[in-house]
PDB file of N, CA and C in Angstrom:
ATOM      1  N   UNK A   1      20.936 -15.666  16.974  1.00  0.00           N
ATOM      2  CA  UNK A   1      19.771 -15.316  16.151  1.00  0.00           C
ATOM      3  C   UNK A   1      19.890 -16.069  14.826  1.00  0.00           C
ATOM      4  N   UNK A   2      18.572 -16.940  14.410  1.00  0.00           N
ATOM      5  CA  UNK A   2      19.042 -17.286  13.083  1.00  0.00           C
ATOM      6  C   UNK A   2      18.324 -16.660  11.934  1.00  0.00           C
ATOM      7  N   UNK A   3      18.871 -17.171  10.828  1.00  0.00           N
ATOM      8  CA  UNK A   3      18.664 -16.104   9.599  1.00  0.00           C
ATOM      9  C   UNK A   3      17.015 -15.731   9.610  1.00  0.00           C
ATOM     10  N   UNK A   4      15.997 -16.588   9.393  1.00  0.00           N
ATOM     11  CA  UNK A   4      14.764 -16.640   9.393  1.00  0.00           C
ATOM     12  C   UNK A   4      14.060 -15.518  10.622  1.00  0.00           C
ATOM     13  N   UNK A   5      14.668 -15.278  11.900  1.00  0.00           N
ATOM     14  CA  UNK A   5      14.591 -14.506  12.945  1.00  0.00           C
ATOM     15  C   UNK A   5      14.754 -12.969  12.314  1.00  0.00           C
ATOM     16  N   UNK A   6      15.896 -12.779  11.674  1.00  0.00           N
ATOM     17  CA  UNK A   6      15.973 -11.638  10.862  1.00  0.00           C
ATOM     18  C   UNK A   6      15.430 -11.420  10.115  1.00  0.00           C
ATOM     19  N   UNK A   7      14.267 -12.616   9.179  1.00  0.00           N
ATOM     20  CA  UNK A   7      13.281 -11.603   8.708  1.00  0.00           C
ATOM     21  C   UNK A   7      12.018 -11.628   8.701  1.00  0.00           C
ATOM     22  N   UNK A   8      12.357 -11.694  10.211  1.00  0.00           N
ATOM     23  CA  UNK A   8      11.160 -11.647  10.989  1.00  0.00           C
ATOM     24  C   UNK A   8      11.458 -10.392  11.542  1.00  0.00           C
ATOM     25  N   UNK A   9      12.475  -9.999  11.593  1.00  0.00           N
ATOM     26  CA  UNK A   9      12.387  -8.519  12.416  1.00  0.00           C
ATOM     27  C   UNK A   9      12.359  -7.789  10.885  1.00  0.00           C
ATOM     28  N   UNK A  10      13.028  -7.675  10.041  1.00  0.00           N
ATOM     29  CA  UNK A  10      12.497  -7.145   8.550  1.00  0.00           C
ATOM     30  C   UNK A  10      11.345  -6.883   8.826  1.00  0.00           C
ATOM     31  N   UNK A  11      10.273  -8.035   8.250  1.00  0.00           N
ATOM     32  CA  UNK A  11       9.301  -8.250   7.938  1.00  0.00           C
ATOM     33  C   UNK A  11       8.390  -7.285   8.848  1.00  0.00           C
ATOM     34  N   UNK A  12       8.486  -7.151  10.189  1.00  0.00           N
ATOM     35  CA  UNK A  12       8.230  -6.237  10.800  1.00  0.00           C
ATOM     36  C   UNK A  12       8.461  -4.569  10.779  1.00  0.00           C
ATOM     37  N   UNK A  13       9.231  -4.482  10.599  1.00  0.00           N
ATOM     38  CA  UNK A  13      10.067  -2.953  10.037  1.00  0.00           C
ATOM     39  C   UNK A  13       8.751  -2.681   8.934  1.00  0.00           C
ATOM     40  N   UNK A  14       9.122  -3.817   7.998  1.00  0.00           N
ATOM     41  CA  UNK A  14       8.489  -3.207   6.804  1.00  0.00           C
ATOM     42  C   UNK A  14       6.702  -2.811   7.120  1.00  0.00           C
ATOM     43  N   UNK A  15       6.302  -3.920   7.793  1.00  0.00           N
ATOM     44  CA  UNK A  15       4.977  -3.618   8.313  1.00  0.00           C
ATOM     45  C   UNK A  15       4.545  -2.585   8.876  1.00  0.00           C
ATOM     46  N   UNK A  16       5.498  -2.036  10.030  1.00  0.00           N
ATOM     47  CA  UNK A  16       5.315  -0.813  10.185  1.00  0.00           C
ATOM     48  C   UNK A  16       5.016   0.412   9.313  1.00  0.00           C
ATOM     49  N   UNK A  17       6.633   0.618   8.872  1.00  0.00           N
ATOM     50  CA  UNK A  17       6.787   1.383   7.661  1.00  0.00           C
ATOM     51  C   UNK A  17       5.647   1.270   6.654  1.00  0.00           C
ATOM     52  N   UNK A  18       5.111   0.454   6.398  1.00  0.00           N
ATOM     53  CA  UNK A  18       3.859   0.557   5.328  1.00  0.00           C
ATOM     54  C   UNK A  18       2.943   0.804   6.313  1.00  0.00           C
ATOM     55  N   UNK A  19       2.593   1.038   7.315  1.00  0.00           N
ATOM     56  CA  UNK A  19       1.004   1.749   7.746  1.00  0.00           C
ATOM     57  C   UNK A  19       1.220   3.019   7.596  1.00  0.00           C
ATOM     58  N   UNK A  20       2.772   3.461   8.174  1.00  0.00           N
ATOM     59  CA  UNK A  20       2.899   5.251   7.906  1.00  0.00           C
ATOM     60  C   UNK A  20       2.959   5.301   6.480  1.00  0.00           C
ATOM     61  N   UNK A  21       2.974   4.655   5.280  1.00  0.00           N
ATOM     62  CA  UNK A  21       3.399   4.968   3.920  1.00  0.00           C
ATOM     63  C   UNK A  21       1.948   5.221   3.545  1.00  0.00           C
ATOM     64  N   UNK A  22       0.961   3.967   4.275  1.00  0.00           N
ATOM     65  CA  UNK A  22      -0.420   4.079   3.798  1.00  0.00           C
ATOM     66  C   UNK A  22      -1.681   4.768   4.788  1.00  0.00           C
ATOM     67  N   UNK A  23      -0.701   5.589   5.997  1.00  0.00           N
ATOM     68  CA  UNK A  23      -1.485   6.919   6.121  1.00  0.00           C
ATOM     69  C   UNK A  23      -1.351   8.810   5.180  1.00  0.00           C
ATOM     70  N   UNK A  24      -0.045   7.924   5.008  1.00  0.00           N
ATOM     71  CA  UNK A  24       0.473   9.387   4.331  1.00  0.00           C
ATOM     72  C   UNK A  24      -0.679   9.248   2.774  1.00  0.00           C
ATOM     73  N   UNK A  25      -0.788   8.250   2.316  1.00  0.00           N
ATOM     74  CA  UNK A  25      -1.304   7.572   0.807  1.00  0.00           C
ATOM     75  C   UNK A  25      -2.891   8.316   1.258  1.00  0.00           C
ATOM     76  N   UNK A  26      -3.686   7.995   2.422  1.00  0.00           N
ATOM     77  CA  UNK A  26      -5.008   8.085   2.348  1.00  0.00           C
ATOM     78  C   UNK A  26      -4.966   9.525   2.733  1.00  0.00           C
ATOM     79  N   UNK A  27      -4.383  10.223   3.317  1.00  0.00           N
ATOM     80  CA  UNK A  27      -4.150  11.982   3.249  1.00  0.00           C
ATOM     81  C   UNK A  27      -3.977  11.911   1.768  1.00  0.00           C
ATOM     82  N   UNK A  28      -3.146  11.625   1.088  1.00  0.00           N
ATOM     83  CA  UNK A  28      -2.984  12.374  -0.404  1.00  0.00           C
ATOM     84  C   UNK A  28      -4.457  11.947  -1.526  1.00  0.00           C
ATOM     85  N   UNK A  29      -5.095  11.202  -1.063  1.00  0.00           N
ATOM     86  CA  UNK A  29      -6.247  10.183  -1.741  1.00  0.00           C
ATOM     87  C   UNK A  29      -7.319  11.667  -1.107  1.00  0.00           C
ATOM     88  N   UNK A  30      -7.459  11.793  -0.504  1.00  0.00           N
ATOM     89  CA  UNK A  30      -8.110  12.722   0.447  1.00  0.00           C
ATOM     90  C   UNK A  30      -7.744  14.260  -0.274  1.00  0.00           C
ATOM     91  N   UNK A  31      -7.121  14.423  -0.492  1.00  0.00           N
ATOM     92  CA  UNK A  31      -6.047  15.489  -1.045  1.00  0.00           C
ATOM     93  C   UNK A  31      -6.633  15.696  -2.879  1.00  0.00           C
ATOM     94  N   UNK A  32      -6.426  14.289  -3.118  1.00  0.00           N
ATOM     95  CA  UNK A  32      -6.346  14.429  -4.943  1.00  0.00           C
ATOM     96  C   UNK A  32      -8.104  14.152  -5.141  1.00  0.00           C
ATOM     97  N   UNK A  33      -9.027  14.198  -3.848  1.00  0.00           N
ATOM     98  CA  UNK A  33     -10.579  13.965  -4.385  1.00  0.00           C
ATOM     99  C   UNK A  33     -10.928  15.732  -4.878  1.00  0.00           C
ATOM    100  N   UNK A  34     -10.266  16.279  -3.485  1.00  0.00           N
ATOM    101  CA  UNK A  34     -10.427  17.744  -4.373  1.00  0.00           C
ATOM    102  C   UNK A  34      -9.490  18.351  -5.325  1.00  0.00           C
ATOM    103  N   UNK A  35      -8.128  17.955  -5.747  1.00  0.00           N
ATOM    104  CA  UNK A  35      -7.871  18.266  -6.449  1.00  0.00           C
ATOM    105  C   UNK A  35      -7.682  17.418  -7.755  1.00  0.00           C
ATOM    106  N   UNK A  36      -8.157  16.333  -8.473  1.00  0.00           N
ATOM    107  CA  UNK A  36      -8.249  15.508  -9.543  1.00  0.00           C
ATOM    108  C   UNK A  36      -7.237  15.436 -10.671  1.00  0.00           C
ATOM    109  N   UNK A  37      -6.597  16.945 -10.662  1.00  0.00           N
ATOM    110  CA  UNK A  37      -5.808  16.827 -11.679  1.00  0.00           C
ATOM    111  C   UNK A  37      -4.762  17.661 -11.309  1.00  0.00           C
ATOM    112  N   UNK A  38      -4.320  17.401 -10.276  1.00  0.00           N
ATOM    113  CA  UNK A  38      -2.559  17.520  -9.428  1.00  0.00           C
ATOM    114  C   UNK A  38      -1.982  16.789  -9.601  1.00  0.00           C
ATOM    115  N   UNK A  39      -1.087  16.631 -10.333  1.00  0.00           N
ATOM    116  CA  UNK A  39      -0.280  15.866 -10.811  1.00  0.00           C
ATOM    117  C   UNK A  39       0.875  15.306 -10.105  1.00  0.00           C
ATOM    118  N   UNK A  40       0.850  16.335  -9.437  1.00  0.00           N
ATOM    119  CA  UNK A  40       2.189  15.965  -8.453  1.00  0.00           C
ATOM    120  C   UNK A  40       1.647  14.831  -6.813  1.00  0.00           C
ATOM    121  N   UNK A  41      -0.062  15.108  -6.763  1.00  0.00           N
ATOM    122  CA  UNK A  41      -0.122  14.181  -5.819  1.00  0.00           C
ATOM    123  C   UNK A  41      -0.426  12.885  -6.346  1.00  0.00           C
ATOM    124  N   UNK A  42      -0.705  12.812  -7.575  1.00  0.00           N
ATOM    125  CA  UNK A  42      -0.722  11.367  -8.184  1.00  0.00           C
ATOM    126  C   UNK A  42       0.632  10.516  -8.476  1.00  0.00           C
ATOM    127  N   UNK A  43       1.746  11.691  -8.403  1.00  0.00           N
ATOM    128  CA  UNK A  43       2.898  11.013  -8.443  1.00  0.00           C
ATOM    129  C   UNK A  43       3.392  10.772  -6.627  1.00  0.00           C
ATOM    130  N   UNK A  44       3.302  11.132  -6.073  1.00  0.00           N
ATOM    131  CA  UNK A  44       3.186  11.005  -4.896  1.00  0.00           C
ATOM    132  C   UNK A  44       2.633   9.770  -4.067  1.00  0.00           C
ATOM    133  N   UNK A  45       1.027   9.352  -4.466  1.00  0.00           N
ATOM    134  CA  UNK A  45       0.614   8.151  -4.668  1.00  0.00           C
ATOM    135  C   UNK A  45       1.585   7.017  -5.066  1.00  0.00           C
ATOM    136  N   UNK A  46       1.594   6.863  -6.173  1.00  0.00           N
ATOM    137  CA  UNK A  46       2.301   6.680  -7.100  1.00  0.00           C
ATOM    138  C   UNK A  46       3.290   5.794  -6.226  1.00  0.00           C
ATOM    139  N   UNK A  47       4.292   6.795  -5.968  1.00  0.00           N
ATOM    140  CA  UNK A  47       5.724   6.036  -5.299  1.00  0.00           C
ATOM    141  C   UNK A  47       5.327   5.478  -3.913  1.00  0.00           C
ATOM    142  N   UNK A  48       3.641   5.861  -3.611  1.00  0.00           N
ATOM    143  CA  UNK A  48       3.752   5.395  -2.041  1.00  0.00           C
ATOM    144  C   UNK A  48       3.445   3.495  -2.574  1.00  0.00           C
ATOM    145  N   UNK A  49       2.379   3.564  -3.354  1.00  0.00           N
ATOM    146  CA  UNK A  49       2.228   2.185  -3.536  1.00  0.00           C
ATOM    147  C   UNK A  49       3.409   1.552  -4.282  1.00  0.00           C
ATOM    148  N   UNK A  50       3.891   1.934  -4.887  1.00  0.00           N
ATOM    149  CA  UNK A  50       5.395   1.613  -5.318  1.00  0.00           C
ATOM    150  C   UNK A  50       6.797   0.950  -4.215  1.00  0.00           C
ATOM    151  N   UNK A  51       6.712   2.047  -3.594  1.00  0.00           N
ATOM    152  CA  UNK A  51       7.876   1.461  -2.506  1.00  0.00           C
ATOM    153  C   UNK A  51       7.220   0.433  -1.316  1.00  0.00           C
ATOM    154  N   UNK A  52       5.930   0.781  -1.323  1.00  0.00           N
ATOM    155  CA  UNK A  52       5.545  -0.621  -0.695  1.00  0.00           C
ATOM    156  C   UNK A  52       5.381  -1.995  -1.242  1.00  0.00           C
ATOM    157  N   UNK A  53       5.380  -1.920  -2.512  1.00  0.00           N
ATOM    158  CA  UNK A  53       5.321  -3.126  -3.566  1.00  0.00           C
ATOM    159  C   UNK A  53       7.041  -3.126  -3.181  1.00  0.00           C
ATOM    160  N   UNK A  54       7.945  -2.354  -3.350  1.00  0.00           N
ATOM    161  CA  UNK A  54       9.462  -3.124  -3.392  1.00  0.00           C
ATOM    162  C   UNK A  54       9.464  -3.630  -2.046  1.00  0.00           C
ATOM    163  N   UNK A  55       9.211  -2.849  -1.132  1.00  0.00           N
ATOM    164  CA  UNK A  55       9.461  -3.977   0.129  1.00  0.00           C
ATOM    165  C   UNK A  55       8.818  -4.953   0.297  1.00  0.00           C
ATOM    166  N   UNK A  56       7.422  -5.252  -0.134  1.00  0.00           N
ATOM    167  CA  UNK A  56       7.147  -6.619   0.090  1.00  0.00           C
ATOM    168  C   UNK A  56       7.632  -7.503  -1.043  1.00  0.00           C
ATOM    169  N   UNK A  57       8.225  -6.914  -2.099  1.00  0.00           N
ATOM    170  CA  UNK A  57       8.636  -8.201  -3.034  1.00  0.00           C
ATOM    171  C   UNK A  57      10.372  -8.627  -2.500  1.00  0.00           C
ATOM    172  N   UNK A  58      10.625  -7.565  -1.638  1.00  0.00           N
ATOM    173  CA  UNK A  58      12.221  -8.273  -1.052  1.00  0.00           C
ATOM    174  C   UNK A  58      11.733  -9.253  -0.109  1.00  0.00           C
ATOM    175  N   UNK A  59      10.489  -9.171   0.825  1.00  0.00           N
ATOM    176  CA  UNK A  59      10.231  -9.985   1.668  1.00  0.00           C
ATOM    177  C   UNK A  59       9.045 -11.645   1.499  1.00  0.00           C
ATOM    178  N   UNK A  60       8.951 -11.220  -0.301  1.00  0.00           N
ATOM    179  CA  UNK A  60       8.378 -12.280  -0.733  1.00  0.00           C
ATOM    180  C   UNK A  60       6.888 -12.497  -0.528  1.00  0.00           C
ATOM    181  N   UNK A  61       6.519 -11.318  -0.357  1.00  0.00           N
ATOM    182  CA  UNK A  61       4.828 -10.797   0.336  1.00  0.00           C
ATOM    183  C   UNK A  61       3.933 -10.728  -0.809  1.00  0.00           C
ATOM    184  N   UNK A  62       3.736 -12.063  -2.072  1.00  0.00           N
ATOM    185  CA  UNK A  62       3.321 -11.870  -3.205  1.00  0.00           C
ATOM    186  C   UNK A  62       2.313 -11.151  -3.353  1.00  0.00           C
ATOM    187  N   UNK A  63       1.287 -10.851  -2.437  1.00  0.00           N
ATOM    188  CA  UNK A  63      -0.878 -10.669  -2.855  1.00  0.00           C
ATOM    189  C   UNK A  63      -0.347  -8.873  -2.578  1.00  0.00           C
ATOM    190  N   UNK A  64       0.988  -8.734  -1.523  1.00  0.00           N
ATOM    191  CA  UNK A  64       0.750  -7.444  -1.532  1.00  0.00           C
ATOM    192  C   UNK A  64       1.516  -6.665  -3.027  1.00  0.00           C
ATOM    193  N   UNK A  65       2.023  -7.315  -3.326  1.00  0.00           N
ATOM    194  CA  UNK A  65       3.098  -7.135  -4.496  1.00  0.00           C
ATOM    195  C   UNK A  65       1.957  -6.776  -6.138  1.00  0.00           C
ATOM    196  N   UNK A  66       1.224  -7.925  -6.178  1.00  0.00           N
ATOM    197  CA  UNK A  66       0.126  -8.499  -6.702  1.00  0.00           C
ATOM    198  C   UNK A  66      -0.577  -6.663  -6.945  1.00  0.00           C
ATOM    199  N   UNK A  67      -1.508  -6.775  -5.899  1.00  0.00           N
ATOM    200  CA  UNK A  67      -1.985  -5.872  -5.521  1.00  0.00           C
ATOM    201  C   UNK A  67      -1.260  -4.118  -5.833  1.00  0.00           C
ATOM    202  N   UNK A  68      -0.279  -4.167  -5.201  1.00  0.00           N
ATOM    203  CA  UNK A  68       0.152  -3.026  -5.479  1.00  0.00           C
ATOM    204  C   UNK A  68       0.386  -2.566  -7.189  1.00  0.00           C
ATOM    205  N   UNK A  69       1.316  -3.516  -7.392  1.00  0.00           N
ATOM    206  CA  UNK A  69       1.688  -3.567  -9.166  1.00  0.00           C
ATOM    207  C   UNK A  69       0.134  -2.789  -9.778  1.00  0.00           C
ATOM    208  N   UNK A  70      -1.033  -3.816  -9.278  1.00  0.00           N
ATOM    209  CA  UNK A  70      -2.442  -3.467 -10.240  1.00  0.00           C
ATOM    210  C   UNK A  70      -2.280  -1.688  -9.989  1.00  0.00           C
ATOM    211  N   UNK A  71      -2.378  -1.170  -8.689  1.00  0.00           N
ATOM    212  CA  UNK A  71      -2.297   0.025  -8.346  1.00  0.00           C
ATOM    213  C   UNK A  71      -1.746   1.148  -8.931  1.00  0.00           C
ATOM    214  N   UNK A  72      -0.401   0.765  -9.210  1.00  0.00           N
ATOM    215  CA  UNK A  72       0.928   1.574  -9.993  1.00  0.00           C
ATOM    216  C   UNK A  72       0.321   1.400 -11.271  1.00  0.00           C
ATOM    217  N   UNK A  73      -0.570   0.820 -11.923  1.00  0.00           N
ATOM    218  CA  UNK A  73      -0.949   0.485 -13.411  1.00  0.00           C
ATOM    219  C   UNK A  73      -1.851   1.369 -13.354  1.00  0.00           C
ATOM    220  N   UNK A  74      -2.696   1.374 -12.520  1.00  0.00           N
ATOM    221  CA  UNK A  74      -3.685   2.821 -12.169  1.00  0.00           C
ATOM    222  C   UNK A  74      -3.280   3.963 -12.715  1.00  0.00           C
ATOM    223  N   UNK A  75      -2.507   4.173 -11.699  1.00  0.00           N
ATOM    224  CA  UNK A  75      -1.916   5.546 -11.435  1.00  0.00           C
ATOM    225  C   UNK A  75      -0.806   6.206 -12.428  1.00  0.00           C
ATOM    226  N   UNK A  76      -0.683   4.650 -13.046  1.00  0.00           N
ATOM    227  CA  UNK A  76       0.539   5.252 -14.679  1.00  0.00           C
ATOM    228  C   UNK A  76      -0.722   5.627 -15.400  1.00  0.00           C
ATOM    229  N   UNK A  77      -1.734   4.962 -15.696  1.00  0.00           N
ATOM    230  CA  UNK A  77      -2.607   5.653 -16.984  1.00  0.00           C
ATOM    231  C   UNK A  77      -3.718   6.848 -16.453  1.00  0.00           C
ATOM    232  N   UNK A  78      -3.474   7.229 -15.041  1.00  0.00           N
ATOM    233  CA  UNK A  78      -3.883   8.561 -14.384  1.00  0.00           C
ATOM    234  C   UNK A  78      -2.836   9.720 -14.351  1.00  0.00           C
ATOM    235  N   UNK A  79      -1.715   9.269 -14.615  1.00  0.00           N
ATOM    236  CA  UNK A  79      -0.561  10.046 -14.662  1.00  0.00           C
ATOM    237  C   UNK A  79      -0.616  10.709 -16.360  1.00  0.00           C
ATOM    238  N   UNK A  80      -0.568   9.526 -17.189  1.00  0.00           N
ATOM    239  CA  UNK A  80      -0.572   9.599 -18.336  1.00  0.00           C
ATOM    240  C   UNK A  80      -1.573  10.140 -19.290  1.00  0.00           C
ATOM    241  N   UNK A  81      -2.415  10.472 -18.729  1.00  0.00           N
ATOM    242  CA  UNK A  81      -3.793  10.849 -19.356  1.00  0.00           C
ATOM    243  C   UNK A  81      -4.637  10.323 -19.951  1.00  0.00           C
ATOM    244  N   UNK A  82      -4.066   8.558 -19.534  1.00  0.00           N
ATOM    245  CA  UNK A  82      -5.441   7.634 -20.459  1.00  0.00           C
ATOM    246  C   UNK A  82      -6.880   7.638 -19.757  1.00  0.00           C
ATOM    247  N   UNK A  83      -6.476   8.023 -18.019  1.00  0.00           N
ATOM    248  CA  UNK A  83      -8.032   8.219 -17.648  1.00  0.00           C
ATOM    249  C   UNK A  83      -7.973   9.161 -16.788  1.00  0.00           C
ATOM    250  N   UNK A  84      -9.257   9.616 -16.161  1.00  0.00           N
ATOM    251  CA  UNK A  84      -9.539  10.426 -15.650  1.00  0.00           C
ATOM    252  C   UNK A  84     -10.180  10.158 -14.229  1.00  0.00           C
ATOM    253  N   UNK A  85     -10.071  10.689 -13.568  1.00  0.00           N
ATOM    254  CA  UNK A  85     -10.603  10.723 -11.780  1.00  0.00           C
ATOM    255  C   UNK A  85     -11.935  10.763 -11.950  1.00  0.00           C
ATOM    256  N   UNK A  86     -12.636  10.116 -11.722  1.00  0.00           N
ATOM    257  CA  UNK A  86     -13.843  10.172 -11.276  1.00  0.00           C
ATOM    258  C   UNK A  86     -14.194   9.570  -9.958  1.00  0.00           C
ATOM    259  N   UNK A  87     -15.654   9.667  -9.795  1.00  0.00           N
ATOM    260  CA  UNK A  87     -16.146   8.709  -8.333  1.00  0.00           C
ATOM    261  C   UNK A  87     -15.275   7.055  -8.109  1.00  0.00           C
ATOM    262  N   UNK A  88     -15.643   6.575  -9.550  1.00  0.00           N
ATOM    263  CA  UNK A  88     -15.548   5.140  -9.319  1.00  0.00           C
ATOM    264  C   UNK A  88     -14.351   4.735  -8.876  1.00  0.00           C
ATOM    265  N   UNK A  89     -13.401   5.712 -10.028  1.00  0.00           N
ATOM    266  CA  UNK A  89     -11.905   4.902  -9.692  1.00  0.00           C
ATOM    267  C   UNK A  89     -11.754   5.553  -8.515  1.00  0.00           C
ATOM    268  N   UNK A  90     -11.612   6.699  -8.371  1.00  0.00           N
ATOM    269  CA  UNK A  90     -11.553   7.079  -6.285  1.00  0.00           C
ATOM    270  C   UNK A  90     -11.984   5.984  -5.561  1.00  0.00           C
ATOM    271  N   UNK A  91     -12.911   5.176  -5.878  1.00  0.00           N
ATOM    272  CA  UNK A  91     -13.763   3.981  -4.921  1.00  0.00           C
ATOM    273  C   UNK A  91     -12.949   2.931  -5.159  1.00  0.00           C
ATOM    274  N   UNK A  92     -12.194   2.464  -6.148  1.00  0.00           N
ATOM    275  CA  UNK A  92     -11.408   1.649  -6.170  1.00  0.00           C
ATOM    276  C   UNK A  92      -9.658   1.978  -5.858  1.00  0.00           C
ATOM    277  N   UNK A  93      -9.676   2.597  -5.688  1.00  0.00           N
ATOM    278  CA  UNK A  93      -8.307   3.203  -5.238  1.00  0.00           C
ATOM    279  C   UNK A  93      -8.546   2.864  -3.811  1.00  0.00           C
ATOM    280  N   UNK A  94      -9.881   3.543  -3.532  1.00  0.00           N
ATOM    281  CA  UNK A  94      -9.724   3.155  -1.960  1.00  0.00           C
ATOM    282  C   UNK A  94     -10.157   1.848  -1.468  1.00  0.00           C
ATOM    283  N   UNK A  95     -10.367   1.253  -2.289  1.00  0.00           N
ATOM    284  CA  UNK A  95     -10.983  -0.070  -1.969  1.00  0.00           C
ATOM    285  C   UNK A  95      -9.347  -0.760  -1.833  1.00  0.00           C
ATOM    286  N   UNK A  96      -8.369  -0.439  -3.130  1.00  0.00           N
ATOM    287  CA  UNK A  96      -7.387  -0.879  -3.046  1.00  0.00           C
ATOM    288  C   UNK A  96      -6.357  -0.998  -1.861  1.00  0.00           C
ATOM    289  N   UNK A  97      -6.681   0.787  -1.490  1.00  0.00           N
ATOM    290  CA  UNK A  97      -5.571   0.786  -0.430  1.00  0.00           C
ATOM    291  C   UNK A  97      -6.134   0.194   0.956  1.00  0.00           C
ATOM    292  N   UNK A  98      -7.474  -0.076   1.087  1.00  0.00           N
ATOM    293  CA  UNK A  98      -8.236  -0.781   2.299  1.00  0.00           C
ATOM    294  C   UNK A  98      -7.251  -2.037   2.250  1.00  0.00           C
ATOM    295  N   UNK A  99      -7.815  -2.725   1.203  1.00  0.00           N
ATOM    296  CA  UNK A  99      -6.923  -4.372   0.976  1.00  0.00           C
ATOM    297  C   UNK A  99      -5.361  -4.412   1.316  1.00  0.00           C
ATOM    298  N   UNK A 100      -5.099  -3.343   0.894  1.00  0.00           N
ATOM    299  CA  UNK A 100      -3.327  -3.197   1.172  1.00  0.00           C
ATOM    300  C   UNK A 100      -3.083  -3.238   2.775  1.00  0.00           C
ATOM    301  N   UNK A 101      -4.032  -2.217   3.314  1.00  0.00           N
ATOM    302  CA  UNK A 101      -4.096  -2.345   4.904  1.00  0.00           C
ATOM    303  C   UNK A 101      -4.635  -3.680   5.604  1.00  0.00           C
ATOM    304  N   UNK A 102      -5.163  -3.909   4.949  1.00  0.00           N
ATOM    305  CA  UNK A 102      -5.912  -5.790   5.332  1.00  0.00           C
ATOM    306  C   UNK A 102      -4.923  -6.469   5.610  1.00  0.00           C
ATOM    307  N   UNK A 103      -4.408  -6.458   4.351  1.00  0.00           N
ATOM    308  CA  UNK A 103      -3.489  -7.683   4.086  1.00  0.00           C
ATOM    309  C   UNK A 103      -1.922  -7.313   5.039  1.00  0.00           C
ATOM    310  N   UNK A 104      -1.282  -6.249   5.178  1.00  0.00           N
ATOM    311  CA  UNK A 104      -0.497  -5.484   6.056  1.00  0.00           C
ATOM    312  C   UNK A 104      -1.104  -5.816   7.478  1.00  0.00           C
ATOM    313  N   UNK A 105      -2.644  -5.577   7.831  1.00  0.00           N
ATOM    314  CA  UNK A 105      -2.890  -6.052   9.407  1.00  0.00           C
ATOM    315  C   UNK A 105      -2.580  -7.695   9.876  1.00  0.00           C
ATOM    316  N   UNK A 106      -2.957  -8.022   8.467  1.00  0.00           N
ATOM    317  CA  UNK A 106      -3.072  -9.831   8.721  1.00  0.00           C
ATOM    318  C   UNK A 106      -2.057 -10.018   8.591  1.00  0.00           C
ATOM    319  N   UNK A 107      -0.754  -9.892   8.287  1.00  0.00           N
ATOM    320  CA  UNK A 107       0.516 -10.150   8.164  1.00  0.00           C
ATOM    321  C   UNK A 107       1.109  -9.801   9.555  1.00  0.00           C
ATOM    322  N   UNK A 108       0.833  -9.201   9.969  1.00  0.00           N
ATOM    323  CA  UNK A 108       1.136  -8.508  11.296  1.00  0.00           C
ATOM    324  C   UNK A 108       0.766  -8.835  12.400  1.00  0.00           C
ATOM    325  N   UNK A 109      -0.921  -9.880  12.387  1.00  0.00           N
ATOM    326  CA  UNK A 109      -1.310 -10.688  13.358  1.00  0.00           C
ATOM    327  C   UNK A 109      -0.658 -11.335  13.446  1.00  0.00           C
ATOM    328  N   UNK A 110      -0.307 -12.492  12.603  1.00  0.00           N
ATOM    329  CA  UNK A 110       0.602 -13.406  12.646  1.00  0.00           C
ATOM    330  C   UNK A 110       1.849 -13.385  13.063  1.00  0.00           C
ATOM    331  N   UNK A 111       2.390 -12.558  12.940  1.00  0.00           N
ATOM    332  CA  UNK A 111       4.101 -12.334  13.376  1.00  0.00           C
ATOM    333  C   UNK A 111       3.615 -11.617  14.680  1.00  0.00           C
ATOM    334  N   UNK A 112       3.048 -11.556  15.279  1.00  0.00           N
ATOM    335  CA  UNK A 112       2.636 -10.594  16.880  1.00  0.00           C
ATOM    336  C   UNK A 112       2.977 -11.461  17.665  1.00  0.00           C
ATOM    337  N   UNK A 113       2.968 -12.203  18.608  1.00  0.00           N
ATOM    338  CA  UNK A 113       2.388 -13.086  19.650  1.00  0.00           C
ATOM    339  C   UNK A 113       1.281 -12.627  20.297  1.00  0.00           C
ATOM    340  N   UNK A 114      -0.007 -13.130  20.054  1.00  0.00           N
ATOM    341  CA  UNK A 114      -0.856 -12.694  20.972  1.00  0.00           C
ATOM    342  C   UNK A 114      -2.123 -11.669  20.382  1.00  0.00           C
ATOM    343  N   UNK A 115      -1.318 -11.328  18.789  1.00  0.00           N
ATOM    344  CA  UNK A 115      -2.307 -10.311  18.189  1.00  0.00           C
ATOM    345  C   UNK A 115      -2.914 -10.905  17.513  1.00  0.00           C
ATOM    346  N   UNK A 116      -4.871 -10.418  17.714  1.00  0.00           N
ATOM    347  CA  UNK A 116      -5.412 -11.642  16.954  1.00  0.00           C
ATOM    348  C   UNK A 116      -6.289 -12.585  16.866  1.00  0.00           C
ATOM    349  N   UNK A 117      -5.427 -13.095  18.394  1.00  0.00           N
ATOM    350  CA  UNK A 117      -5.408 -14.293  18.956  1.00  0.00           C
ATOM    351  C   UNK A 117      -6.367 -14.192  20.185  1.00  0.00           C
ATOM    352  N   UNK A 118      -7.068 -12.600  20.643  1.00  0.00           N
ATOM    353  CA  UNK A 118      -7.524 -12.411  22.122  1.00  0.00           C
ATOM    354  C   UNK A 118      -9.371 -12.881  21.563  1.00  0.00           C
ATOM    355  N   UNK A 119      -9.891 -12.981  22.598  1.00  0.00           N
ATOM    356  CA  UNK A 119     -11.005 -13.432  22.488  1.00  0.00           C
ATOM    357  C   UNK A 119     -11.815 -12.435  22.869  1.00  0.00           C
TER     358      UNK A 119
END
């Protein structure tokens, strides 16, 4: 097996692992529309887009890294009390975590054989 093979099986792991990180994320998104000012599911959030930003920055996955970082900047000044939940940012949160799943599917075509690729 050579080194590059291994992180290709990484790279996979992690792909996985981030769809369950970013089903658990759209339950808690789902979760914090009715409750807005639970604090504990915004921290929750929080570490989900977080630990998916560290694994793709070990695997060099910049747009998801990119992306996530903007997210965690969110959710620090939703944590912090510089803003507040409303419609919009809910719409961009979820717009965010859509893209996160995008970019996680398309990463995942590619390393498949065959996914993708069917007509």
């Amino acid at each position: 097996m050579n080194e590059f093979a291994g992180m290709e099986e990484l790279m996979r792991d992690f792909l996985t692992e981030a769809s369950d990180m970013l089903s658990d994320v759209d339950s808690k998104l789902m979760e914090l529309e009715k409750s807005p000012g639970d604090r504990d599911l915004l921290n929750v959030i929080f570490r989900g887009f977080h630990t998916i930003k560290g694994g793709a920055g070990f695997l060099n996955a910049t747009e998801l890294v990119t992306l996530c970082h903007l997210t965690e900047n969110l959710f620090d000044k939703l944590r912090n009390g510089e803003m507040a939940i409303n419609p919009e940012i809910m719409d961009t949160i979820f717009a965010a975590t859509g893209e996160v799943q995008r970019i996680r599917a398309a990463r995942r075509a590619r390393r498949e054989p065959g996914i993708g690729n069917r007509e």
